[in-house]
PDB file of N, CA and C in Angstrom:
ATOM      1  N   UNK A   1       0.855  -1.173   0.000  1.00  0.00           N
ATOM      2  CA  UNK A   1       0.000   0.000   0.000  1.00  0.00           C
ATOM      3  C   UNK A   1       0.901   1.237   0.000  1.00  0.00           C
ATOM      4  N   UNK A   2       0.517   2.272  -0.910  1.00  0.00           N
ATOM      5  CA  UNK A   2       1.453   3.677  -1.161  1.00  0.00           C
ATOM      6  C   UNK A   2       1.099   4.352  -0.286  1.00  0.00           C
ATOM      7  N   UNK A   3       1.725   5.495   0.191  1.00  0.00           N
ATOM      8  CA  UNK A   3       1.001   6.629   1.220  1.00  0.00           C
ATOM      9  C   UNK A   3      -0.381   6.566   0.996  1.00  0.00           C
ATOM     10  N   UNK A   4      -0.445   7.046  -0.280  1.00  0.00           N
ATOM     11  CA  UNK A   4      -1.669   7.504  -0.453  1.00  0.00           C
ATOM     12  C   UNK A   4      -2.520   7.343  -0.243  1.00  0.00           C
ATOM     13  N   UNK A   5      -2.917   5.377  -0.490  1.00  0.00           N
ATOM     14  CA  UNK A   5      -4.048   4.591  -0.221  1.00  0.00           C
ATOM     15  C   UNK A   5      -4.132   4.469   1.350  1.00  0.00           C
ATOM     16  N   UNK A   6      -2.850   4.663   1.869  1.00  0.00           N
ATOM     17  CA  UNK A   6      -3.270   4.029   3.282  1.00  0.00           C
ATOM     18  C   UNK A   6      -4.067   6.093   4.092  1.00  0.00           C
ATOM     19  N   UNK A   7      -3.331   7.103   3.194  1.00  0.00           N
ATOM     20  CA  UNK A   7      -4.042   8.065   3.806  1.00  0.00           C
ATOM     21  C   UNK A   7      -6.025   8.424   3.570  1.00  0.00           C
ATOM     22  N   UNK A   8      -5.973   7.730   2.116  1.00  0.00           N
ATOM     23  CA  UNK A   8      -7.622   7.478   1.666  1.00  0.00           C
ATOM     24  C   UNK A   8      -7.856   6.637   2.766  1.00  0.00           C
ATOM     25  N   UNK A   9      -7.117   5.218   3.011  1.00  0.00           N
ATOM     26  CA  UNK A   9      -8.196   3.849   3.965  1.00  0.00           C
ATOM     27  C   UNK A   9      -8.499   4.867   4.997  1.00  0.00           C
ATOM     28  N   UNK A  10      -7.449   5.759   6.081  1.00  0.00           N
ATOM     29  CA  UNK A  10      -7.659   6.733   7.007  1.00  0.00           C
ATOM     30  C   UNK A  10      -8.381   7.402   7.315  1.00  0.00           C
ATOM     31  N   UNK A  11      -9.083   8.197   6.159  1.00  0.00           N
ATOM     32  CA  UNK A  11      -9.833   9.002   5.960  1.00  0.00           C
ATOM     33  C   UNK A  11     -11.547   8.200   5.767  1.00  0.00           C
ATOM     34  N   UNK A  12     -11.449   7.229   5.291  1.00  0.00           N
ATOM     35  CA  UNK A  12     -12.344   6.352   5.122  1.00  0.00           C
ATOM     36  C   UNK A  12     -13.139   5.757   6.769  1.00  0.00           C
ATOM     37  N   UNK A  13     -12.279   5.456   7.291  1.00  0.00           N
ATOM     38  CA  UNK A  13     -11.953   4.662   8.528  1.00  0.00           C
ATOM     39  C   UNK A  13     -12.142   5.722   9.701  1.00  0.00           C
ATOM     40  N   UNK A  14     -12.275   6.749   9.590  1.00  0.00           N
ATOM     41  CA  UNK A  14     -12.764   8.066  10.350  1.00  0.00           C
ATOM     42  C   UNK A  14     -14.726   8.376  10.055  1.00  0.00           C
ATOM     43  N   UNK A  15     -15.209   8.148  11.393  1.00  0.00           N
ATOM     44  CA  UNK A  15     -16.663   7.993  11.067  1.00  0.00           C
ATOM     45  C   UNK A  15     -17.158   9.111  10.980  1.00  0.00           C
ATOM     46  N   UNK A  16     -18.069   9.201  10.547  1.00  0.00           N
ATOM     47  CA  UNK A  16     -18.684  10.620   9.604  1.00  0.00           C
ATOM     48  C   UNK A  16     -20.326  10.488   9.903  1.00  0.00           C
ATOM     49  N   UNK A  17     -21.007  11.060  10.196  1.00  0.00           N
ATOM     50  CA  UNK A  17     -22.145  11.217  10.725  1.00  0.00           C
ATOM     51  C   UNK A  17     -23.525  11.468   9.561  1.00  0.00           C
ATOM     52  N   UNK A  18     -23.867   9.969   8.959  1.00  0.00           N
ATOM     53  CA  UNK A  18     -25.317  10.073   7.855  1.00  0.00           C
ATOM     54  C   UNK A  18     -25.990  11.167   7.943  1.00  0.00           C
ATOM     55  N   UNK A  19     -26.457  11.576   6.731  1.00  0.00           N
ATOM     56  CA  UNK A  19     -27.005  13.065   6.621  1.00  0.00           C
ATOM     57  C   UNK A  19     -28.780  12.608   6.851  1.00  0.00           C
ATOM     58  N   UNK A  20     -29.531  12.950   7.873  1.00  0.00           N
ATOM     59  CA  UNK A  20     -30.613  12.406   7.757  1.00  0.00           C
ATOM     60  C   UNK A  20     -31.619  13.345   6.713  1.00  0.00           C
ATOM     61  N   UNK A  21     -32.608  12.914   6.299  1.00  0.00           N
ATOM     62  CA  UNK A  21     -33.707  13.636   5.184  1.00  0.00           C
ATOM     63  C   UNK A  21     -34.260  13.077   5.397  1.00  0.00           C
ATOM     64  N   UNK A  22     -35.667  13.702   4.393  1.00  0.00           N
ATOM     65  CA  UNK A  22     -37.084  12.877   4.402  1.00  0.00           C
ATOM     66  C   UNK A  22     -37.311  12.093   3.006  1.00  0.00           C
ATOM     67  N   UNK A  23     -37.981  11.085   2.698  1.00  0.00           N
ATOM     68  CA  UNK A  23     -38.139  10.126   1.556  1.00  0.00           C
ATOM     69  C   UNK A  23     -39.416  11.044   1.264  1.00  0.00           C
ATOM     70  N   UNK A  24     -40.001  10.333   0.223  1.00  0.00           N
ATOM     71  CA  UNK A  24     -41.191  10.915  -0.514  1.00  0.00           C
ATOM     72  C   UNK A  24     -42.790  10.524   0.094  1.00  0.00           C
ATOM     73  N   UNK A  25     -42.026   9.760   1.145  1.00  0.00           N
ATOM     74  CA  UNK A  25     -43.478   9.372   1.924  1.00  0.00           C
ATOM     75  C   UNK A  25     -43.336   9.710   3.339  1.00  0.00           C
ATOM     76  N   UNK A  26     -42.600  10.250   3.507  1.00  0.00           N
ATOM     77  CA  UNK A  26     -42.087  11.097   4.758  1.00  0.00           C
ATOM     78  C   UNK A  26     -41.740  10.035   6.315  1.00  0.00           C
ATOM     79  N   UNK A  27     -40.918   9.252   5.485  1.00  0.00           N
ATOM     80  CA  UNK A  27     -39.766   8.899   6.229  1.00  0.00           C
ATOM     81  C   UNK A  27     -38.890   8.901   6.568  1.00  0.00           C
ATOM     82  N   UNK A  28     -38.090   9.010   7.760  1.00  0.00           N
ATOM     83  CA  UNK A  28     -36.743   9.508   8.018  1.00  0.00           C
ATOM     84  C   UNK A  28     -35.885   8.717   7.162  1.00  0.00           C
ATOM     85  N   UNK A  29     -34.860   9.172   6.301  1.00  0.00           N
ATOM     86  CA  UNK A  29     -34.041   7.971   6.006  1.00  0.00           C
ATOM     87  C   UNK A  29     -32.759   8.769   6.101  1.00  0.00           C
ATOM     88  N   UNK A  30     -31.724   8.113   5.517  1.00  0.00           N
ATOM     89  CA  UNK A  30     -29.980   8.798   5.960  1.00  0.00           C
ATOM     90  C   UNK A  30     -29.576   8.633   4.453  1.00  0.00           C
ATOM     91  N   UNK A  31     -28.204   9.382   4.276  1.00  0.00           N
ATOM     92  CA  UNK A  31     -27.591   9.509   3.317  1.00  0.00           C
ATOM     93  C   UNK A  31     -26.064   9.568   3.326  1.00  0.00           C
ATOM     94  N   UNK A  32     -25.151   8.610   2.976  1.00  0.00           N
ATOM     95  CA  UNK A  32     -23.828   8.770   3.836  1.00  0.00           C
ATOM     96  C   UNK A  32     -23.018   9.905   2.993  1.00  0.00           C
ATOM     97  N   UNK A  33     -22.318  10.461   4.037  1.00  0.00           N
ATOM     98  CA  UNK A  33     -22.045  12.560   3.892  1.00  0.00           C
ATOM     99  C   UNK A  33     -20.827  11.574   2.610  1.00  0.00           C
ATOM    100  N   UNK A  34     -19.997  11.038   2.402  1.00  0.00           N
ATOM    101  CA  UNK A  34     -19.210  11.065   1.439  1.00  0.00           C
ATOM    102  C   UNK A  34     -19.437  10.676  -0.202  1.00  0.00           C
ATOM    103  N   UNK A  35     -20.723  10.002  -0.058  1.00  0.00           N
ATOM    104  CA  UNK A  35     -21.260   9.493  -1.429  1.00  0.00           C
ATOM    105  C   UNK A  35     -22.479   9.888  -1.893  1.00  0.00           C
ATOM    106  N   UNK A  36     -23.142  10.082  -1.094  1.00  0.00           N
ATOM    107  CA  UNK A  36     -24.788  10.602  -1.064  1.00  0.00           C
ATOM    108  C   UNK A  36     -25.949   9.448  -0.847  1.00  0.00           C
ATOM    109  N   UNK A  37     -25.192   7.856  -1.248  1.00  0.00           N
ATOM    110  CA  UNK A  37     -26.045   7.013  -1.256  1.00  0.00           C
ATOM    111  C   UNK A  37     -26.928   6.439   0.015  1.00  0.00           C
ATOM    112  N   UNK A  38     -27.601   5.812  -0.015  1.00  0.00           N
ATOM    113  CA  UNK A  38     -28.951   5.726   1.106  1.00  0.00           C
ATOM    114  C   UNK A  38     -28.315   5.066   1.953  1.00  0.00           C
ATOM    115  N   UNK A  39     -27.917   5.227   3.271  1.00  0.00           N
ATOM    116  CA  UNK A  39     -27.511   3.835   4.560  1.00  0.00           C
ATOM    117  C   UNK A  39     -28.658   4.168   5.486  1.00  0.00           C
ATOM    118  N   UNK A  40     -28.585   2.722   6.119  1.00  0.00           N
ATOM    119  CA  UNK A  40     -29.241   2.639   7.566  1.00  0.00           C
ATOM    120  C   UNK A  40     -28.785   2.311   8.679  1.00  0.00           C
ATOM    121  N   UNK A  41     -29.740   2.340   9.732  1.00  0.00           N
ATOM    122  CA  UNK A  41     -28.901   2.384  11.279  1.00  0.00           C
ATOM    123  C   UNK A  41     -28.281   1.297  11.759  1.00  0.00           C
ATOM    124  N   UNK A  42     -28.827   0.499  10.819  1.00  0.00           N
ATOM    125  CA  UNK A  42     -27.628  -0.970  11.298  1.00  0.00           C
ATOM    126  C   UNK A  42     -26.547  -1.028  10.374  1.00  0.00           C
ATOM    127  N   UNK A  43     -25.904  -0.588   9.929  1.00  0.00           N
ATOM    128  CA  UNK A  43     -25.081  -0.300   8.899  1.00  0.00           C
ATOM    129  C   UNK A  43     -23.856   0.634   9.468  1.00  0.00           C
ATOM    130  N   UNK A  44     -22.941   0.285   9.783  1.00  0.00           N
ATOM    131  CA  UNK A  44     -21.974   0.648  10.388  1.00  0.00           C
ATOM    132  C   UNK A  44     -20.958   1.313   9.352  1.00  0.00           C
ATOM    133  N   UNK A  45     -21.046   0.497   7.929  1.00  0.00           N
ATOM    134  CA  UNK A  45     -19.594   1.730   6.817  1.00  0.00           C
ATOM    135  C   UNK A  45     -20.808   1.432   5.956  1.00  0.00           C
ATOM    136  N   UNK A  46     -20.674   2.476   4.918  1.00  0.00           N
ATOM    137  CA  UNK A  46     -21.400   2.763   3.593  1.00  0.00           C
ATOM    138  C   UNK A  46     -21.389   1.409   2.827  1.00  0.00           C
ATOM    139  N   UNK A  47     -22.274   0.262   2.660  1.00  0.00           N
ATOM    140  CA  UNK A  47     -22.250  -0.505   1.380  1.00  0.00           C
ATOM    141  C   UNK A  47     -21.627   0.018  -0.143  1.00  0.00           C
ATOM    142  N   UNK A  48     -21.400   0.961  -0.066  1.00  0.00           N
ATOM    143  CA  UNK A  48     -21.419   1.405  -1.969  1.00  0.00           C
ATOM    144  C   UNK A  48     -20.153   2.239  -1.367  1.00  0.00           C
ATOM    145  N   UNK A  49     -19.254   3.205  -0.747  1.00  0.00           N
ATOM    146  CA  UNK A  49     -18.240   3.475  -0.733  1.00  0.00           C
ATOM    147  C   UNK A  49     -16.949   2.853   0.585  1.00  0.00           C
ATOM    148  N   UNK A  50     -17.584   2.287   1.290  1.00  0.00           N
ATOM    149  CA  UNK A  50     -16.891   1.984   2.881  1.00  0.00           C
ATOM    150  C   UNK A  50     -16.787   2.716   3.639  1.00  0.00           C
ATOM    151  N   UNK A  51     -17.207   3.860   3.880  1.00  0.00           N
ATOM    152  CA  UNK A  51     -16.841   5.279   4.921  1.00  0.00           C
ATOM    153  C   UNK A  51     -17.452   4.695   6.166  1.00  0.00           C
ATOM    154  N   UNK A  52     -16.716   4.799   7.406  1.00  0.00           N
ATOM    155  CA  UNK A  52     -17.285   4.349   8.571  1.00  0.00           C
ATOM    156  C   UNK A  52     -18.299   5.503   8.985  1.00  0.00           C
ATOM    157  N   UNK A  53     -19.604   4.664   9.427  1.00  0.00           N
ATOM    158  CA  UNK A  53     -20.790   5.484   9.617  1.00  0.00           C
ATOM    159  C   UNK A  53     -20.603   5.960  11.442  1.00  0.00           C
ATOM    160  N   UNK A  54     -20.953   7.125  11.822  1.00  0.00           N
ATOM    161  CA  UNK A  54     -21.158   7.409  13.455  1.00  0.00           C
ATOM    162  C   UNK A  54     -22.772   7.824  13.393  1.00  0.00           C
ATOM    163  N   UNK A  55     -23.225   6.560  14.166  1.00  0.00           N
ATOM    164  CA  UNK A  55     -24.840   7.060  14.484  1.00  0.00           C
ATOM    165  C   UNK A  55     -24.605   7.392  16.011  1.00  0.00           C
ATOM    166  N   UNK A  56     -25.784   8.599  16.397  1.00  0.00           N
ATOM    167  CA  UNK A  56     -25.755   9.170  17.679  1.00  0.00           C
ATOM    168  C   UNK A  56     -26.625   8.241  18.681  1.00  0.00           C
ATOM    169  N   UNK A  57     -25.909   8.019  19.692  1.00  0.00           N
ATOM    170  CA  UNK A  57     -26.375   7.112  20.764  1.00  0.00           C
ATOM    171  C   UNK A  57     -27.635   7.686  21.883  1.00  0.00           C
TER     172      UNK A  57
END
């Protein structure tokens, strides 16, 4: 692994807090802040990019 990748895994591996919104039927749902794609609360890193998720306790 080059600097680089291991400073991306780093950055990856630093949890980041789902952007919550509303769906079209007005449900809470989340959006992970680095990709935009949909996660949920059991979901600990993004399925579609890996970013570690921080849900509030």
């Amino acid at each position: 692994m080059d600097p680089d990748q291991a400073a991306k895994a780093a950055e990856k591996n630093t949890p980041t807090e789902p952007k919550e919104i509303q769906d079209w039927n007005g449900i809470t749902a989340y959006e992970c802040e680095n990709c935009g794609c949909d996660v949920f609360e059991t979901q600990n890193y993004c399925p579609y990019c890996g970013q570690r998720l921080k849900w509030e306790e």
